[in-house]
C-alpha atoms as a PDB file:
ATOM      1  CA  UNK A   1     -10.262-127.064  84.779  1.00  0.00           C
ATOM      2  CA  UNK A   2      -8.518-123.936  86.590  1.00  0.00           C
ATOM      3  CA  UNK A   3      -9.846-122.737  89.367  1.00  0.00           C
ATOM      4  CA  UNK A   4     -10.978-119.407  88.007  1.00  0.00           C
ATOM      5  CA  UNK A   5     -12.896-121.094  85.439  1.00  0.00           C
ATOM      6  CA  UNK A   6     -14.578-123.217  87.775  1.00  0.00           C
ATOM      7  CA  UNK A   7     -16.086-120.139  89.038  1.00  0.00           C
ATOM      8  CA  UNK A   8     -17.634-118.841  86.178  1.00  0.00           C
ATOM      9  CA  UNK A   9     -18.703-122.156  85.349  1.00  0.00           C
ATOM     10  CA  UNK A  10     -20.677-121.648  88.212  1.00  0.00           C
ATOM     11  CA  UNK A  11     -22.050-118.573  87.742  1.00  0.00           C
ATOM     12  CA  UNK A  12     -23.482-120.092  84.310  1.00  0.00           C
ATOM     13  CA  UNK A  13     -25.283-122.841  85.537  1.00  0.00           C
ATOM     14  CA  UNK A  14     -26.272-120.532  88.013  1.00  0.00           C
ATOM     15  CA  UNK A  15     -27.840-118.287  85.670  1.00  0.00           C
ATOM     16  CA  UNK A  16     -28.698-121.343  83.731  1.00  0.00           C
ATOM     17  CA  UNK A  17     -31.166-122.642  86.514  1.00  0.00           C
ATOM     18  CA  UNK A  18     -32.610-119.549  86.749  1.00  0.00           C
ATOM     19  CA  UNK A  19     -33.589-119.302  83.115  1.00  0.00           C
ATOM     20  CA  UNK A  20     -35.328-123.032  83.674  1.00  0.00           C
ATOM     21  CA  UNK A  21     -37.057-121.800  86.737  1.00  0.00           C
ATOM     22  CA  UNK A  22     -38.423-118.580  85.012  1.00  0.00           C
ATOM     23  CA  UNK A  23     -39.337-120.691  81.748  1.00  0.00           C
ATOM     24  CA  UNK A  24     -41.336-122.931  84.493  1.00  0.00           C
ATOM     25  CA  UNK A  25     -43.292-119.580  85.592  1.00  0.00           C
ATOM     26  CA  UNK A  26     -43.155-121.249  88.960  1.00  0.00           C
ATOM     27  CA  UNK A  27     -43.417-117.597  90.461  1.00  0.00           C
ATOM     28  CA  UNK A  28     -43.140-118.549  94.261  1.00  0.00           C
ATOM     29  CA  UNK A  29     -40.105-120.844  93.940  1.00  0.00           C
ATOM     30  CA  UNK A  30     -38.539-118.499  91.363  1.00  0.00           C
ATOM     31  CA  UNK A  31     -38.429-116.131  94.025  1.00  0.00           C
ATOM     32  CA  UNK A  32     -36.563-118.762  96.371  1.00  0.00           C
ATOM     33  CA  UNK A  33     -34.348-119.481  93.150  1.00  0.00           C
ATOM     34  CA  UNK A  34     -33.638-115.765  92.419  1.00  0.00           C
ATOM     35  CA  UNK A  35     -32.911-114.628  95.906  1.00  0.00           C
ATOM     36  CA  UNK A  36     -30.382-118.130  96.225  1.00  0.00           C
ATOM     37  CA  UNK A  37     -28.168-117.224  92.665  1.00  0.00           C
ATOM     38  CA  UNK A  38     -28.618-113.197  94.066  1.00  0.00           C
ATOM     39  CA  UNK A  39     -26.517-114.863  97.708  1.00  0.00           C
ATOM     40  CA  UNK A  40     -24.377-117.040  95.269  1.00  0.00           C
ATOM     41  CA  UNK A  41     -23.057-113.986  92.809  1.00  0.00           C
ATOM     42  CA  UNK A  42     -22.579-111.773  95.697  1.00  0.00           C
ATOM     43  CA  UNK A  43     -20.303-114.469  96.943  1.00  0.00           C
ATOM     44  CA  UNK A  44     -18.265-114.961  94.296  1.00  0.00           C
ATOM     45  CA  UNK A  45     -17.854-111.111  93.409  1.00  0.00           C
ATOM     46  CA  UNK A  46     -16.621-110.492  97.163  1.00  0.00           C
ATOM     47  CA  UNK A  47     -14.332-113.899  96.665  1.00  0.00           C
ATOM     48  CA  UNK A  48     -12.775-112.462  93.027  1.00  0.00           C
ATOM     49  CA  UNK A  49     -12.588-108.356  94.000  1.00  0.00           C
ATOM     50  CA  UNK A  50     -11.271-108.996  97.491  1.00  0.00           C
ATOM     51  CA  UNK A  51      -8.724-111.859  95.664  1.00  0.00           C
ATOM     52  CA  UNK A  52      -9.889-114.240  99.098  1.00  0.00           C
ATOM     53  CA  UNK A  53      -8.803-117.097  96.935  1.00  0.00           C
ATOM     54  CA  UNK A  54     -11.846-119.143  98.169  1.00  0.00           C
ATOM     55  CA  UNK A  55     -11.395-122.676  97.571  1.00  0.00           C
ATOM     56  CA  UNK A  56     -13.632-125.101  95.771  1.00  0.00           C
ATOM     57  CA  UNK A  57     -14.817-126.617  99.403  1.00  0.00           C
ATOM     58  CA  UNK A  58     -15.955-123.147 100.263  1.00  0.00           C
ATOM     59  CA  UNK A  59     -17.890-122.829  97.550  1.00  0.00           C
ATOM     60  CA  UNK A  60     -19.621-126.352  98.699  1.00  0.00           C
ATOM     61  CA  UNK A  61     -20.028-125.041 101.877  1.00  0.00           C
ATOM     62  CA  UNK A  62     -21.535-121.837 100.888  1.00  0.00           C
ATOM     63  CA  UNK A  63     -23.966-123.678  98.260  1.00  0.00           C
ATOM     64  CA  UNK A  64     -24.955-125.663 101.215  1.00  0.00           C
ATOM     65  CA  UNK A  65     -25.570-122.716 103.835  1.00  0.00           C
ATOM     66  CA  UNK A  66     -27.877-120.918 100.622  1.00  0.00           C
ATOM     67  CA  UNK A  67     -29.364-124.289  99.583  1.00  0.00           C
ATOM     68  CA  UNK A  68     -30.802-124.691 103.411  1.00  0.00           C
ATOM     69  CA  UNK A  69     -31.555-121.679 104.200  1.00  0.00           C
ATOM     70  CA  UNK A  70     -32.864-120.218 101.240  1.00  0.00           C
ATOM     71  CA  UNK A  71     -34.477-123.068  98.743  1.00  0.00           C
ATOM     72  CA  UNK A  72     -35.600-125.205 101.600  1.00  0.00           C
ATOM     73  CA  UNK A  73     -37.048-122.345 103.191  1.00  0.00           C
ATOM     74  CA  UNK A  74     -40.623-123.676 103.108  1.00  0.00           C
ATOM     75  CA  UNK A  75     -39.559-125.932 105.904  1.00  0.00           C
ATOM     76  CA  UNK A  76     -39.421-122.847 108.550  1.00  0.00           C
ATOM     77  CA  UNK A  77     -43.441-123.322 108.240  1.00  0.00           C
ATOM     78  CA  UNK A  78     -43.057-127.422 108.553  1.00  0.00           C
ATOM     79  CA  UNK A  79     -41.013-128.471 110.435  1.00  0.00           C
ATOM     80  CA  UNK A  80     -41.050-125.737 113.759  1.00  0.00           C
ATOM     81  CA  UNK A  81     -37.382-126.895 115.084  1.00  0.00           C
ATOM     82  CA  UNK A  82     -35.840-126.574 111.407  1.00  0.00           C
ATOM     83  CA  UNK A  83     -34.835-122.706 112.148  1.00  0.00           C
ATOM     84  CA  UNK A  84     -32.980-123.527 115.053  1.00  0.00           C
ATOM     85  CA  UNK A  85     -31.011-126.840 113.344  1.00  0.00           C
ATOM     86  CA  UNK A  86     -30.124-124.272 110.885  1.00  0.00           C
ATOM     87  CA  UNK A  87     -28.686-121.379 113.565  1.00  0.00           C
ATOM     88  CA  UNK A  88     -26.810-124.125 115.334  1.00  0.00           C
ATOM     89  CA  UNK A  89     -25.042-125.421 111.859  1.00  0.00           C
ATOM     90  CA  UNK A  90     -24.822-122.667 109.373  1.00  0.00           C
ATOM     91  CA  UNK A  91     -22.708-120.699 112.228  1.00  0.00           C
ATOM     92  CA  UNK A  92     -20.231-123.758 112.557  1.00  0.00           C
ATOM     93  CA  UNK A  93     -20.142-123.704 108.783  1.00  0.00           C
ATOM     94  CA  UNK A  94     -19.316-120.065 108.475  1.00  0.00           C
ATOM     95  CA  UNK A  95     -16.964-120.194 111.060  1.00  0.00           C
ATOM     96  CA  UNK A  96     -14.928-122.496 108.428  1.00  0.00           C
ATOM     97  CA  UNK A  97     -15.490-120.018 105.743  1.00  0.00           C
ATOM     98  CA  UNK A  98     -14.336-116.999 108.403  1.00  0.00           C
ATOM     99  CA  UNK A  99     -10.688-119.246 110.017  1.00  0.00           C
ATOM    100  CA  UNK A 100      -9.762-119.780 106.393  1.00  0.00           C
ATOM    101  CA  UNK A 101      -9.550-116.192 106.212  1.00  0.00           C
ATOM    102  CA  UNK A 102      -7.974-115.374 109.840  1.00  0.00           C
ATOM    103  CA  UNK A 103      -5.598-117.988 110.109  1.00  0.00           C
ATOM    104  CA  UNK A 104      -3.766-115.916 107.323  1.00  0.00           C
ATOM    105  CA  UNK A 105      -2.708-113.385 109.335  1.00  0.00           C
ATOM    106  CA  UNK A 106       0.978-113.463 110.920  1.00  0.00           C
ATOM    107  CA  UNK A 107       2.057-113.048 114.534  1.00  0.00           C
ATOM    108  CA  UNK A 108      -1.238-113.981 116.249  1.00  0.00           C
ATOM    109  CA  UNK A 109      -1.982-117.546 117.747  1.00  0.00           C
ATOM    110  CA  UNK A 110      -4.664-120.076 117.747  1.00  0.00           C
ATOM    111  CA  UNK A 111      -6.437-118.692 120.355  1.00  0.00           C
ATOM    112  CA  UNK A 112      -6.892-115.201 119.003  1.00  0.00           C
ATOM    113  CA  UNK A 113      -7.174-116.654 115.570  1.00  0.00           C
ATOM    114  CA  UNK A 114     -10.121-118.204 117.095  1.00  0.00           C
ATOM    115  CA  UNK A 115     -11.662-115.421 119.150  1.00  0.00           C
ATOM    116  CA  UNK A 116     -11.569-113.417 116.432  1.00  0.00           C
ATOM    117  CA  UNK A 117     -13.388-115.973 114.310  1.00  0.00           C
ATOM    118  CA  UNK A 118     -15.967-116.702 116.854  1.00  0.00           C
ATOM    119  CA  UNK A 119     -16.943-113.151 117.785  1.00  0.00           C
ATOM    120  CA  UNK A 120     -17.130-112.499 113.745  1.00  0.00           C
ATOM    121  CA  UNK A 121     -19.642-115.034 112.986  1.00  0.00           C
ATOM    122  CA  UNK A 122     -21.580-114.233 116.532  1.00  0.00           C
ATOM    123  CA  UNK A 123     -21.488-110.389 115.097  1.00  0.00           C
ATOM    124  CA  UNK A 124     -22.447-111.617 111.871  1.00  0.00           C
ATOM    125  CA  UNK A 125     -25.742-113.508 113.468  1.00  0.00           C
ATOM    126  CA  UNK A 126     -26.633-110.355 115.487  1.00  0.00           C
ATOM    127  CA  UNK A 127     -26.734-108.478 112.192  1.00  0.00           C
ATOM    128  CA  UNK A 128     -29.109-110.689 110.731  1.00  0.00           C
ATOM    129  CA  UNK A 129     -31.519-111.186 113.618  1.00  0.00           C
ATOM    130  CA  UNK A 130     -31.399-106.885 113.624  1.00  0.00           C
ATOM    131  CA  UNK A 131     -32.384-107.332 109.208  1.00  0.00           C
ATOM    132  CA  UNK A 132     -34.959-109.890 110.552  1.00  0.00           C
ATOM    133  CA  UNK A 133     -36.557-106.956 113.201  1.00  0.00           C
ATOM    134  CA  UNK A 134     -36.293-104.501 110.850  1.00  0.00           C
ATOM    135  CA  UNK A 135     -37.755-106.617 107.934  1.00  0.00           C
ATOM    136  CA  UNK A 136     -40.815-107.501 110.342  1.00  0.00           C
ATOM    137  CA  UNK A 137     -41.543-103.838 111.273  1.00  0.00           C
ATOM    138  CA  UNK A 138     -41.020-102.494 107.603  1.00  0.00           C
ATOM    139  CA  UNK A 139     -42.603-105.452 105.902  1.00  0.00           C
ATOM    140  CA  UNK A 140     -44.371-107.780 108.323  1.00  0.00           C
ATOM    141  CA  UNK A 141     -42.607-110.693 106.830  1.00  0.00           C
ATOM    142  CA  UNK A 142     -42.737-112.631 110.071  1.00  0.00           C
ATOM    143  CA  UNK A 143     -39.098-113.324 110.108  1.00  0.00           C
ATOM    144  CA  UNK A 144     -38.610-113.421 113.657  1.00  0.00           C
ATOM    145  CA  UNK A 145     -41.085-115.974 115.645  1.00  0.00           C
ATOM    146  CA  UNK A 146     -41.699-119.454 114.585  1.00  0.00           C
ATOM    147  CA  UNK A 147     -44.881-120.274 112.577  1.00  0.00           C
ATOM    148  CA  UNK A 148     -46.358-123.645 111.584  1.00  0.00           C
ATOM    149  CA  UNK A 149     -48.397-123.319 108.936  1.00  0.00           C
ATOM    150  CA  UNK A 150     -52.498-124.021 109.873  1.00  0.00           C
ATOM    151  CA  UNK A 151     -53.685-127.329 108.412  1.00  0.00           C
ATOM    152  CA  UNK A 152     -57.042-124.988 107.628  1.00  0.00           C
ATOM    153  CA  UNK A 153     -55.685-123.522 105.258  1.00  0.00           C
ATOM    154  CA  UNK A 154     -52.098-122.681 102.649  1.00  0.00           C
ATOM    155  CA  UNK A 155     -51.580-118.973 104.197  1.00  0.00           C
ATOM    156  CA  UNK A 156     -52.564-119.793 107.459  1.00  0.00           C
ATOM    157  CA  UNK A 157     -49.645-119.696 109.821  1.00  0.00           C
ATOM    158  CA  UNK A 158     -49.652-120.177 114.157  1.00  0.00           C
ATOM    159  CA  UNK A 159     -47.260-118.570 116.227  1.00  0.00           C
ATOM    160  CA  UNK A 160     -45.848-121.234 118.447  1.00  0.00           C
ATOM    161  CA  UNK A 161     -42.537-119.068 119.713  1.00  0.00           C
ATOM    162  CA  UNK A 162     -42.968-115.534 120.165  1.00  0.00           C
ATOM    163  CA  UNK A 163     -40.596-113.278 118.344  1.00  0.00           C
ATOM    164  CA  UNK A 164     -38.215-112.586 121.536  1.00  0.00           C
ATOM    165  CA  UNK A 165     -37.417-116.128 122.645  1.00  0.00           C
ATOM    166  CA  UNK A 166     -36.896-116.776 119.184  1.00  0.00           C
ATOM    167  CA  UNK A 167     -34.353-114.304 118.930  1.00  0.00           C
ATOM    168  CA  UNK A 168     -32.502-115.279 122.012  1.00  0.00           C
ATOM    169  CA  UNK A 169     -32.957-118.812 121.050  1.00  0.00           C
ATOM    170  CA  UNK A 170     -31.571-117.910 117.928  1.00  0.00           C
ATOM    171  CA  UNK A 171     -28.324-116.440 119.203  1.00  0.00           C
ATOM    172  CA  UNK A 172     -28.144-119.022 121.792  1.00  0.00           C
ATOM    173  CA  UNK A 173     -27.756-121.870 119.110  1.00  0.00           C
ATOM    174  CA  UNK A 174     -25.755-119.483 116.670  1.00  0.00           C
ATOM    175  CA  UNK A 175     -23.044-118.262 119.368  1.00  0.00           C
ATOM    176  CA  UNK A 176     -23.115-122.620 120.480  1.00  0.00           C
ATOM    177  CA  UNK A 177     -22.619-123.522 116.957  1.00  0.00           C
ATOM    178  CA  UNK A 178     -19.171-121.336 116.978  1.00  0.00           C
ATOM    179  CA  UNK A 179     -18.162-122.010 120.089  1.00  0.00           C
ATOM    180  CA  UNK A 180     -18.170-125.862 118.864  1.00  0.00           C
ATOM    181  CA  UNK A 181     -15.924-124.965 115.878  1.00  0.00           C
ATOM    182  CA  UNK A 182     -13.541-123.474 118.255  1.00  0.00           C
ATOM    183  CA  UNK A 183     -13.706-126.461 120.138  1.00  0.00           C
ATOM    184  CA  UNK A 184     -13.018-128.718 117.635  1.00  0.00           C
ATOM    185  CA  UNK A 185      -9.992-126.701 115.926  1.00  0.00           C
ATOM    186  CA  UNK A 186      -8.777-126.101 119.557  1.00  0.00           C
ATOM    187  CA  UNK A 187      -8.770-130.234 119.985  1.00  0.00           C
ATOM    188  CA  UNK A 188      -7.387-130.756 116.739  1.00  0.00           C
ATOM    189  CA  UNK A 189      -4.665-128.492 117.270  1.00  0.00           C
ATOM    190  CA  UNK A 190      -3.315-130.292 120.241  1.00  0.00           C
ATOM    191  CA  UNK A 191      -3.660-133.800 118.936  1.00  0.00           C
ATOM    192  CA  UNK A 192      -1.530-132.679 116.018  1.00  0.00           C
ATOM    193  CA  UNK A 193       1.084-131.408 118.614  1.00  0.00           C
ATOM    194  CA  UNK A 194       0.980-134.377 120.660  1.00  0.00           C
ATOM    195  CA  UNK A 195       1.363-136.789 117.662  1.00  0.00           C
ATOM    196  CA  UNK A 196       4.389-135.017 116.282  1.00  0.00           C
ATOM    197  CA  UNK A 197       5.808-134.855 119.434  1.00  0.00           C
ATOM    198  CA  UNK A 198       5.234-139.012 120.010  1.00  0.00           C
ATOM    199  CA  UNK A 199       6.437-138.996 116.497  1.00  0.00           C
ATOM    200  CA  UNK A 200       9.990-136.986 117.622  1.00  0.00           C
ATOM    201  CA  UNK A 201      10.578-138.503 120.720  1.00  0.00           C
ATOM    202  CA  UNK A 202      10.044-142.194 118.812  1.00  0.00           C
END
């Protein structure tokens, strides 16, 4: 199957599972489902207008990110350290999706290839945590804070972070998570040198 096909094919069963869900009428999950194909098609559409040649792993990736953050969002109200797992991996994962973009560009090295990575994903989580503060203030969503939902009752939630160290917190494990990918392509990059050069001097 070519690789633009693939990507329709995706966008059907996409549109597919949302069909199912709706036939379901499981209204609150529908939501979840709705608001995960809505992050999926934008995706794509930026991938195919902007020709970024995504590649199938990227897709994976991005499935992932939406999948966790999106259709497992119940878990924010379970599980209180889920949020912060997620703003210590999603960044590292991004940051893949980000250096497959910058490492196109000729006449800069490694390090600025990675600078520039790492301060777009850290800009990147800012935004958010701004949507997240405006969302609250607009819409009292309690997006920023961590809540654990009250065994007294479904729509009973307690505050055990307040919105502030949440955000920093937030940030904290974001800006860690790239700084990690940097790391990691940083020691990768000189292994690779050193091998070749054991390999030429053998």
């Amino acid at each position: 199957m070519k690789p633009g096909v693939k990507k329709y094919f995706y966008i059907v069963a996409a549109l597919f599972v949302l069909v199912l869900l709706y036939a379901l009428k499981n209204t609150s999950y529908f939501v979840m489902a709705a608001d995960f194909i809505a992050a999926f098609v934008v995706f794509f559409l930026i991938d195919t207008l902007f020709k970024l040649r995504f590649r199938n792993r990227h897709y994976i990736i991005f499935i992932f990110i939406a999948t966790t953050g999106i259709l497992f969002s119940p878990l924010y109200y379970l599980y209180a350290n889920y949020d912060k797992v997620l703003h210590l991996a999603s960044p590292f994962l991004i940051c893949i999706l980000i250096f497959y973009l910058v490492n196109r560009i000729q006449g800069i090295g490694l390090p600025i290839k990675l600078y520039l990575t790492v301060s777009i994903v850290v800009s990147l989580l800012a935004f958010w945590e701004l949507f997240e503060f405006f969302l609250d203030k607009v819409y009292n969503m309690q997006m920023q804070g961590v809540f654990v939902r009250d065994v007294t009752g479904m729509e009973k939630y307690n505050m055990i972070m307040d919105r502030n160290d949440d955000t920093m917190i937030d940030m904290l494990m974001g800006t860690m998570g790239s700084v990690v990918f940097a790391a990691g392509q940083t020691a990768g990059h000189f292994f690779k040198k050193l091998k070749n050069k054991i390999k030429n001097n053998s």
